[in-house]
N, C-alpha and C. Protein backbone atom coordinates (compact mmCIF):
# COMPACT_ATOMS: atom_id res chain seq x y z
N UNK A 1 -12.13 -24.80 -61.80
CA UNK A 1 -11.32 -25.30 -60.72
C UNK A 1 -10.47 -24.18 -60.11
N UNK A 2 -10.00 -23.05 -60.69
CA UNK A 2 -9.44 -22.11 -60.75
C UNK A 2 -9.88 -21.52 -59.36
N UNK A 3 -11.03 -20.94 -60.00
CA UNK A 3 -12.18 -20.25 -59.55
C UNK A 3 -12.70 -20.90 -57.60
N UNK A 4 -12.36 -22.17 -57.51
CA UNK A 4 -12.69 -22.74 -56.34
C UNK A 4 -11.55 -22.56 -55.84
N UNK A 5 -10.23 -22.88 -56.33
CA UNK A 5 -8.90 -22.49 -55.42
C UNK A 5 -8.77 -21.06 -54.73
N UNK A 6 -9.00 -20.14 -55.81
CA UNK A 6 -9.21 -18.62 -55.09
C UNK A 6 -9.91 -18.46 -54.44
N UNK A 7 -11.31 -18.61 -54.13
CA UNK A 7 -11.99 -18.77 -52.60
C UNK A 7 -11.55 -19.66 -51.93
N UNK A 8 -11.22 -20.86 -52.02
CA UNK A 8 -11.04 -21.34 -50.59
C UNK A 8 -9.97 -20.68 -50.39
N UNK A 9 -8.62 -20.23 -51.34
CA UNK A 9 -7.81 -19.24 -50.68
C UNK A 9 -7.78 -18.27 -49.96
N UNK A 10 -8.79 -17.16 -50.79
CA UNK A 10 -9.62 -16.35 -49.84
C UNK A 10 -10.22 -16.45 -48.57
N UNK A 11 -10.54 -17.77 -48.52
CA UNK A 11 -11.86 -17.77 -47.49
C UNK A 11 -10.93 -18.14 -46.16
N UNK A 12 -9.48 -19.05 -46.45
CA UNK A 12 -8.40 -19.18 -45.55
C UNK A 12 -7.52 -17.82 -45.22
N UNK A 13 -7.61 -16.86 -46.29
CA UNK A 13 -6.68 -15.41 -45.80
C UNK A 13 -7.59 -14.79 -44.57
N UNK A 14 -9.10 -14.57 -45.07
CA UNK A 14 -9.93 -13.97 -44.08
C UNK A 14 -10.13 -14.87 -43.22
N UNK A 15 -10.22 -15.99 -43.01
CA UNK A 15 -10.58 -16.99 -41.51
C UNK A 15 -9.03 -16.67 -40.35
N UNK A 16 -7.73 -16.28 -41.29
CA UNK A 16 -6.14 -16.24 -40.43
C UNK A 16 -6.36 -14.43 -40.24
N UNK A 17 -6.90 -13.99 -40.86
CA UNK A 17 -6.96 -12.66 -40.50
C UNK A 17 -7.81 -12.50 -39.10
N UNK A 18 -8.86 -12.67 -39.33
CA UNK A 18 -10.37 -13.12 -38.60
C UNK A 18 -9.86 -13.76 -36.82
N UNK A 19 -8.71 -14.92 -36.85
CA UNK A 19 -8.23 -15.50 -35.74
C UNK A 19 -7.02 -14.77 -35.46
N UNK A 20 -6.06 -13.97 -35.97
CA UNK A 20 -5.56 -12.91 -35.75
C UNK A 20 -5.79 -11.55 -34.76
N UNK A 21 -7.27 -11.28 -35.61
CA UNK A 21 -7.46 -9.97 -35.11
C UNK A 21 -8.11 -10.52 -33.68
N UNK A 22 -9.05 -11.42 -33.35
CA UNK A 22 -9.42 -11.96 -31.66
C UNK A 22 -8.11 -12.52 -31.12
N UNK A 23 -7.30 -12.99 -31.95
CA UNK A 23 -6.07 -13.55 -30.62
C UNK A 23 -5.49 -12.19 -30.07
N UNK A 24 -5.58 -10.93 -30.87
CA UNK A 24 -4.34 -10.00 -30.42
C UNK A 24 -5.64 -9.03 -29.51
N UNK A 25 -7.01 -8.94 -29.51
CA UNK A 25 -7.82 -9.10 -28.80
C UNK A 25 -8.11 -9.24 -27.73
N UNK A 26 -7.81 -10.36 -27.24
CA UNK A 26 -7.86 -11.04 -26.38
C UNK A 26 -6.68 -11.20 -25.80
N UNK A 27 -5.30 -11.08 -26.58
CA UNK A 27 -4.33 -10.58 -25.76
C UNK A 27 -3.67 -9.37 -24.93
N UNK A 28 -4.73 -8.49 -25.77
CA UNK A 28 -4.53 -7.07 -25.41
C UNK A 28 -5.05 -6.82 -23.94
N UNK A 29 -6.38 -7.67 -24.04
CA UNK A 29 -7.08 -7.39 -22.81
C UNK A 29 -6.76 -8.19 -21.82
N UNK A 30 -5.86 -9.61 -21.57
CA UNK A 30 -5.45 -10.14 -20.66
C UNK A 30 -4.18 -9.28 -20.34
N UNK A 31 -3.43 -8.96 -21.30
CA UNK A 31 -2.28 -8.10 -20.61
C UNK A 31 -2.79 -6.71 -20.12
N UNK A 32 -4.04 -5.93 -20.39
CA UNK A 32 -4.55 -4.55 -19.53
C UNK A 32 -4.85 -5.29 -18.07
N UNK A 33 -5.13 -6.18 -17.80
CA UNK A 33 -6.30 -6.83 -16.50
C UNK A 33 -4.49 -7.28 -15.78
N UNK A 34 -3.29 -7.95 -16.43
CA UNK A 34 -2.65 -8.03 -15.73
C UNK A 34 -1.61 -6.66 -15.40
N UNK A 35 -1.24 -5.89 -16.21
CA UNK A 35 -1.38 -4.33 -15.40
C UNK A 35 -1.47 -4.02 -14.82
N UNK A 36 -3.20 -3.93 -14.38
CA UNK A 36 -3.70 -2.99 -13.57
C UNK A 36 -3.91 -3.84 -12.02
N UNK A 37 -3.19 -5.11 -12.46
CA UNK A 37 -2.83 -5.95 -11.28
C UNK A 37 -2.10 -5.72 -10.62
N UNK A 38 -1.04 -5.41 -11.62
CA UNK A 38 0.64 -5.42 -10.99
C UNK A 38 1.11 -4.22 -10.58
N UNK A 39 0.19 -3.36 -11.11
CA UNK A 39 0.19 -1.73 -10.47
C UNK A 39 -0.35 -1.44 -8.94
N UNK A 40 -1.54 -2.40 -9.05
CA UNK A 40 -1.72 -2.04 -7.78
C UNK A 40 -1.07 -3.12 -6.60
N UNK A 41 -0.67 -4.34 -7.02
CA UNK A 41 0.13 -5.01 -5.95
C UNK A 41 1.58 -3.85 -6.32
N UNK A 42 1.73 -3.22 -6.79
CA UNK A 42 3.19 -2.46 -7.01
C UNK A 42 2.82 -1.33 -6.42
N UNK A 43 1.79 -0.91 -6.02
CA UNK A 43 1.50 0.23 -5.11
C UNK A 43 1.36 -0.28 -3.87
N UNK A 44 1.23 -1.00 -3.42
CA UNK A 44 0.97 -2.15 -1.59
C UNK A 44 2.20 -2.40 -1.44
N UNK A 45 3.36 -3.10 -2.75
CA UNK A 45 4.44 -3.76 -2.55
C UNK A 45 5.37 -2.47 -2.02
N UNK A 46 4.86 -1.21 -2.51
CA UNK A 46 5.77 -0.10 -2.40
C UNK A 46 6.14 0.32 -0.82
N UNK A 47 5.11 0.31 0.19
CA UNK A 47 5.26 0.33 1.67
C UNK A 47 6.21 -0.58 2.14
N UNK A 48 6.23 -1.79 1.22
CA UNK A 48 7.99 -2.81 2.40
C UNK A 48 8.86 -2.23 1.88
N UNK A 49 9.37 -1.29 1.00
CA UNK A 49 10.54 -0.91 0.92
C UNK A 49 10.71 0.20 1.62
N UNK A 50 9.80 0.73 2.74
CA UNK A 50 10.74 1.98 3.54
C UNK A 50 9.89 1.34 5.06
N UNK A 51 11.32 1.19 6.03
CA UNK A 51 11.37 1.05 7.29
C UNK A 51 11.08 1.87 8.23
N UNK A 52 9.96 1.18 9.26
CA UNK A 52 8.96 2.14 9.91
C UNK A 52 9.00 1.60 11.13
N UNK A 53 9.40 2.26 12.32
CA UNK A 53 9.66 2.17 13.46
C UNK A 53 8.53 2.69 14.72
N UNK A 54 8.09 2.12 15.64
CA UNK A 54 6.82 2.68 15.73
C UNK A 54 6.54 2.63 17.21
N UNK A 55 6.39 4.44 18.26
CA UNK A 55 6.88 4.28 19.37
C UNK A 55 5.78 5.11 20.25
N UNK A 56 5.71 4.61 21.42
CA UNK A 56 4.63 4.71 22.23
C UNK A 56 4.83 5.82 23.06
N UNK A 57 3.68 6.82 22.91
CA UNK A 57 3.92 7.67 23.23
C UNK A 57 2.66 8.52 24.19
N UNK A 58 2.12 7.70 24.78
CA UNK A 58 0.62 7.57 25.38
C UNK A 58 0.76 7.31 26.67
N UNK A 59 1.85 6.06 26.98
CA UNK A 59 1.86 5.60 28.05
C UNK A 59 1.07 4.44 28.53
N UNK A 60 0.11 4.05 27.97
CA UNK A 60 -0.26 2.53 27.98
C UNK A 60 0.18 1.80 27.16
N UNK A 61 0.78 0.37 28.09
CA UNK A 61 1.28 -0.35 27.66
C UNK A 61 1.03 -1.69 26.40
N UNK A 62 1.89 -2.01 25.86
CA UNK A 62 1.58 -2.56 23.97
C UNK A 62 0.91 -2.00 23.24
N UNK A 63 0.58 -0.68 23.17
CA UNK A 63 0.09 0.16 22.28
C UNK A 63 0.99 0.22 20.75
N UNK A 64 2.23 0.04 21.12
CA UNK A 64 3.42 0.48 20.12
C UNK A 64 3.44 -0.93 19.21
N UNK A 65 3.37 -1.86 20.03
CA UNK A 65 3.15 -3.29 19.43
C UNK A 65 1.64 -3.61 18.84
N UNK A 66 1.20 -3.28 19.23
CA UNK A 66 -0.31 -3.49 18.45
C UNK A 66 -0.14 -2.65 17.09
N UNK A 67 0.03 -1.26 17.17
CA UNK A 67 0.04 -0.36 15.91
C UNK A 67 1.05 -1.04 14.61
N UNK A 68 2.20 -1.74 15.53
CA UNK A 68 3.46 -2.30 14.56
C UNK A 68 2.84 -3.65 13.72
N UNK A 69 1.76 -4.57 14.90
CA UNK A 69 1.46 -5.39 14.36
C UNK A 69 0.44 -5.35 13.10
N UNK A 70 -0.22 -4.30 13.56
CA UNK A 70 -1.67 -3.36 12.25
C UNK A 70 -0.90 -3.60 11.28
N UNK A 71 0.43 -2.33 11.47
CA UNK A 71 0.96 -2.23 10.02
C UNK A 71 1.66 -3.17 9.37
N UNK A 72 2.37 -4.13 9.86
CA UNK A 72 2.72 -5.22 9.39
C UNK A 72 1.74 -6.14 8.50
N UNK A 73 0.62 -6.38 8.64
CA UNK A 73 -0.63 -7.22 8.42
C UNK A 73 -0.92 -6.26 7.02
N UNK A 74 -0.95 -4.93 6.93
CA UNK A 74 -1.33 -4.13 6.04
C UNK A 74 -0.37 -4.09 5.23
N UNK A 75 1.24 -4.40 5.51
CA UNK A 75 2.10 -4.49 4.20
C UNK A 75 3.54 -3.56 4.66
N UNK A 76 3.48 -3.25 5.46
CA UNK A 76 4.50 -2.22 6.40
C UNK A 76 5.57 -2.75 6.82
N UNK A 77 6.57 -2.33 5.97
CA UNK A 77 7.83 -2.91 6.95
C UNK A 77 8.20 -2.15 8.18
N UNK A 78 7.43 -2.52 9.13
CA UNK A 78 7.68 -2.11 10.77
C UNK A 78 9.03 -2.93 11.13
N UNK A 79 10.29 -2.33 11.49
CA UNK A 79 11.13 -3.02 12.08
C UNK A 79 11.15 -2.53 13.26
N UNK A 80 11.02 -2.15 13.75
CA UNK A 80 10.87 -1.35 15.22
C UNK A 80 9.84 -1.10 16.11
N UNK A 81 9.74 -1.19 17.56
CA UNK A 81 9.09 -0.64 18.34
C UNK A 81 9.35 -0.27 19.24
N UNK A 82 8.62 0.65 20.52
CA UNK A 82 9.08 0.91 21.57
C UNK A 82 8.58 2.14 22.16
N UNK A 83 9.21 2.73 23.43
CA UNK A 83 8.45 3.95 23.59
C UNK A 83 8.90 5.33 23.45
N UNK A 84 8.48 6.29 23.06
CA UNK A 84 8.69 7.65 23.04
C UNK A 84 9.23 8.40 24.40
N UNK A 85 10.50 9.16 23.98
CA UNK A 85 10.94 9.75 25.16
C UNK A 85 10.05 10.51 26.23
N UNK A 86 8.74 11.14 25.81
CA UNK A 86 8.07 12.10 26.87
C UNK A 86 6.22 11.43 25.89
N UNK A 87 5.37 11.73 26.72
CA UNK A 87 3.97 11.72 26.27
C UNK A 87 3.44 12.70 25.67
N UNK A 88 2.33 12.14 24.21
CA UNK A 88 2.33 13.08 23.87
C UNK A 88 0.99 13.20 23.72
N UNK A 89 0.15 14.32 23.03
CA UNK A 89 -1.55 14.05 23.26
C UNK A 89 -2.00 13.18 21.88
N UNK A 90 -1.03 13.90 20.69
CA UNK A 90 -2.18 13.73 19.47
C UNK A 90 -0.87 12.87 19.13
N UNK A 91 -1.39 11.70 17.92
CA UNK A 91 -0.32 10.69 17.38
C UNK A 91 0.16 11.19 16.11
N UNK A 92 1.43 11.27 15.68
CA UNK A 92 2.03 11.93 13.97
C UNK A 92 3.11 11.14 13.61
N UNK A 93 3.24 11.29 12.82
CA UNK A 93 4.48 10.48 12.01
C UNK A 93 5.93 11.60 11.65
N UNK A 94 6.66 11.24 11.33
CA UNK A 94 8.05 11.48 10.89
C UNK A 94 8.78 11.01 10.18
N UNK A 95 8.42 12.08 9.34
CA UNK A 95 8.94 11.79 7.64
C UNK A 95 10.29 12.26 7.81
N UNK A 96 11.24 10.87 7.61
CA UNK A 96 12.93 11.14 7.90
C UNK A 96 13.86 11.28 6.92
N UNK A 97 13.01 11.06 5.45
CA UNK A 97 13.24 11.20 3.90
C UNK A 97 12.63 11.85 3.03
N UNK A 98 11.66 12.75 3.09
CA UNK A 98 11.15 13.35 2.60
C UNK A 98 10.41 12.63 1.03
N UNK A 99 9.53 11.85 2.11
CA UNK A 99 8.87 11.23 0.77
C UNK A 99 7.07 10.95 1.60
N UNK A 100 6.29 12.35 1.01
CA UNK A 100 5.29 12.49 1.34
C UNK A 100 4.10 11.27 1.12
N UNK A 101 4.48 10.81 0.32
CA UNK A 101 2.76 10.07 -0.77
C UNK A 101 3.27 9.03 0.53
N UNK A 102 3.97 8.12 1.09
CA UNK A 102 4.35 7.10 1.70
C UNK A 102 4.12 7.43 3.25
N UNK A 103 4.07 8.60 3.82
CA UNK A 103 3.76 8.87 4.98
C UNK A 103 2.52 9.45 5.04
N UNK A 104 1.71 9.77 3.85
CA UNK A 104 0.43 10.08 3.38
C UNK A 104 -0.40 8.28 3.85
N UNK A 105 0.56 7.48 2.87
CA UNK A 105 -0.48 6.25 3.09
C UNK A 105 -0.51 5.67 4.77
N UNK A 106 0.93 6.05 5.50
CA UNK A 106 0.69 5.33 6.86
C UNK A 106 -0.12 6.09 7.22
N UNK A 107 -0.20 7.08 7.50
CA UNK A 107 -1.24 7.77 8.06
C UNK A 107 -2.63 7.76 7.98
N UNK A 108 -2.84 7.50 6.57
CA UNK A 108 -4.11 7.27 5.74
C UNK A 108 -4.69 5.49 6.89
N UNK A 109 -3.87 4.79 6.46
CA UNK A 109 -3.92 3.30 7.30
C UNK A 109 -4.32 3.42 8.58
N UNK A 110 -3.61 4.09 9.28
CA UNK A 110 -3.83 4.65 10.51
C UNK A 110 -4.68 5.34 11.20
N UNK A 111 -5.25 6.18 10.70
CA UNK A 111 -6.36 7.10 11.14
C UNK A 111 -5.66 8.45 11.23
N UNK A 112 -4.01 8.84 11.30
CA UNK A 112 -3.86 9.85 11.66
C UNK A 112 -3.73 11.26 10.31
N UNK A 113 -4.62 12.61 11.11
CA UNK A 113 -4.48 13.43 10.11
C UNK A 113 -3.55 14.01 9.57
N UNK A 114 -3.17 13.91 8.33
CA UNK A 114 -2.05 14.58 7.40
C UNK A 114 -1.25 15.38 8.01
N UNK A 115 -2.01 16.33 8.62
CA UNK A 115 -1.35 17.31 9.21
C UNK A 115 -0.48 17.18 9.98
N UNK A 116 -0.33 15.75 10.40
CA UNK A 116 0.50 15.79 11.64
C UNK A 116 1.41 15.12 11.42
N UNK A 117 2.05 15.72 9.96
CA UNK A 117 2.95 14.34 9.18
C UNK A 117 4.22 15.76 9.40
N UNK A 118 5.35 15.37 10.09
CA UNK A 118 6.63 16.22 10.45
C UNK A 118 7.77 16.26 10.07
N UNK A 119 8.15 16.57 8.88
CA UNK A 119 9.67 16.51 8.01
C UNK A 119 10.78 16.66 9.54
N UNK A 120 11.14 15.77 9.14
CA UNK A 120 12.93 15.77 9.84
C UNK A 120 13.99 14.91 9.46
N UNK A 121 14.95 15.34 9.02
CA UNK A 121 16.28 14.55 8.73
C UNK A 121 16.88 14.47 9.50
N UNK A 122 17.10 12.96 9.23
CA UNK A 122 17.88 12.45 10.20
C UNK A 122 18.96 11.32 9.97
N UNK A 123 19.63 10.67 10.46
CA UNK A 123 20.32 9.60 10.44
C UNK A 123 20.32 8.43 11.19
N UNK A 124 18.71 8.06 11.33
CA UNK A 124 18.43 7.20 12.14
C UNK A 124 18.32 6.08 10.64
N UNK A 125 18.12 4.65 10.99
CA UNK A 125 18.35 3.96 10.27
C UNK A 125 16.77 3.82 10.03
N UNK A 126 15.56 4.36 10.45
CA UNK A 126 14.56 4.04 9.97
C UNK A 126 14.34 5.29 8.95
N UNK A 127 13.19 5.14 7.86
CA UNK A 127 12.80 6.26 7.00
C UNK A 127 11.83 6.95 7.96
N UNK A 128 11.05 6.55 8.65
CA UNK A 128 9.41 6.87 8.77
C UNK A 128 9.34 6.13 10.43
N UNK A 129 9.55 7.38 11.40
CA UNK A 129 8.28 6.99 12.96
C UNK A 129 7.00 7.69 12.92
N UNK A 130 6.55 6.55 13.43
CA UNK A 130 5.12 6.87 14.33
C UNK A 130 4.95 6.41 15.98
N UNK A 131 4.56 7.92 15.65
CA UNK A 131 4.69 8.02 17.78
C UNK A 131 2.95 8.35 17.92
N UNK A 132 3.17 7.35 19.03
CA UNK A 132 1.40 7.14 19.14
C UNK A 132 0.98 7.91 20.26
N UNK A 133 0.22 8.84 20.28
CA UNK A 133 -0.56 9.60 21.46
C UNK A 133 -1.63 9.24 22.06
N UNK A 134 -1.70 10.09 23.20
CA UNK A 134 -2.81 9.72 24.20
C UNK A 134 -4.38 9.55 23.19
N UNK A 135 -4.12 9.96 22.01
CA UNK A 135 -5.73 10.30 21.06
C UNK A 135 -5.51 8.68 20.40
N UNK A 136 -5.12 7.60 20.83
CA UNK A 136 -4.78 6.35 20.10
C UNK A 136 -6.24 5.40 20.42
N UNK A 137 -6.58 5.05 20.60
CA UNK A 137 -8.22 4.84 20.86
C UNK A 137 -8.62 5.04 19.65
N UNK A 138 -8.51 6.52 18.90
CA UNK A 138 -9.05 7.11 17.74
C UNK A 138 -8.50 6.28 16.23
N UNK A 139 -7.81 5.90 16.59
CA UNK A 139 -6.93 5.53 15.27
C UNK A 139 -7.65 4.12 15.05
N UNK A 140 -7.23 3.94 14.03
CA UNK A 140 -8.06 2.83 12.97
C UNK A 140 -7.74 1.17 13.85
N UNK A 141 -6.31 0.74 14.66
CA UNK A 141 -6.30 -0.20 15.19
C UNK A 141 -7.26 -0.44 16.11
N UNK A 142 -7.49 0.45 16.82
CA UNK A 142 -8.18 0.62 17.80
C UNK A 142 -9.80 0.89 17.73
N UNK A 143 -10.11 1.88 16.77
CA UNK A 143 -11.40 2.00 16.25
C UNK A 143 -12.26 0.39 15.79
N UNK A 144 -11.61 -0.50 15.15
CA UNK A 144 -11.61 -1.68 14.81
C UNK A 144 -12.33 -2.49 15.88
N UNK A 145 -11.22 -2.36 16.48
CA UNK A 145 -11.46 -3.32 17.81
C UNK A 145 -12.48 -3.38 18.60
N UNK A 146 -12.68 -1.52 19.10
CA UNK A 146 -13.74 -1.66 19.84
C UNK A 146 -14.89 -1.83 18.88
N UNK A 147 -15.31 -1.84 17.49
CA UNK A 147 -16.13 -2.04 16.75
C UNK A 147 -16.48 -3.34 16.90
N UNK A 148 -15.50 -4.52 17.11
CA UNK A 148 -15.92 -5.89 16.67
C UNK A 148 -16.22 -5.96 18.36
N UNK A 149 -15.70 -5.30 19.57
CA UNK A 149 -16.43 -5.89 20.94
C UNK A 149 -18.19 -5.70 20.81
N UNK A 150 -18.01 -4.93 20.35
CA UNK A 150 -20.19 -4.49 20.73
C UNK A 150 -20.71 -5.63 19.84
């Protein structure tokens, strides 16, 4: 009788071990999958926290509003629009905080090349303009568009 108590004892240590080792398993891997969730909505969520003002600089009209509306839809806190004091050819941004990876991604969104990303401090209440040039056609709102007419 002995002899039967110690296995089924046994056979209950290894069955709680056994449901142990798959629960922590299976918990391990629902908490990696929610992670690599929250990392990347925490990389999208990261664009509404810097204010992006966004100004026309082409000379045709709602250009500035269309680009504001893009980025809004994409996750952009656009508080601003309007037009640029003089016209310009090519479209760039203005980095007003010096925080590259974030004027990397509008741009990236946008169509416009890196290069034309322009440190300036300032004390305007936005972090980040984009002034849209006569090359706006080229950019991703626009590229879009005429894609879905044909």
């Amino acid at each position: 009788m002995k002899m039967n108590m110690k296995k089924t004892l046994l056979f209950v240590i290894i069955g709680l071990i056994v449901v142990g080792l798959v629960s922590f398993g299976i918990l391990k891997f629902l908490n990696s999958d929610d992670k690599f969730s929250s990392e990347s909505e925490g990389n999208q969520n990261q664009n509404l926290n810097f204010q992006i003002n966004v100004l026309n600089g082409c000379g045709v009209e709602d250009v500035a509003f269309q680009v504001a509306q893009y980025l809004r839809v994409k996750g952009f806190d656009v508080i601003d629009y309007g037009d640029y004091e003089t016209t310009v050819n090519e479209s760039f941004i203005i980095d007003r905080i010096g925080k590259p990876d974030i004027a990397r991604s509008i741009a990236k969104e946008l169509g416009i090349d890196e290069s034309r990303i322009v440190n300036s401090k300032s004390k305007y209440y936005n972090e980040f303009t984009v002034v849209i040039g006569k090359d706006y056609i080229m950019l991703k709102p626009f590229k879009n568009k005429l894609e879905e007419e044909f």
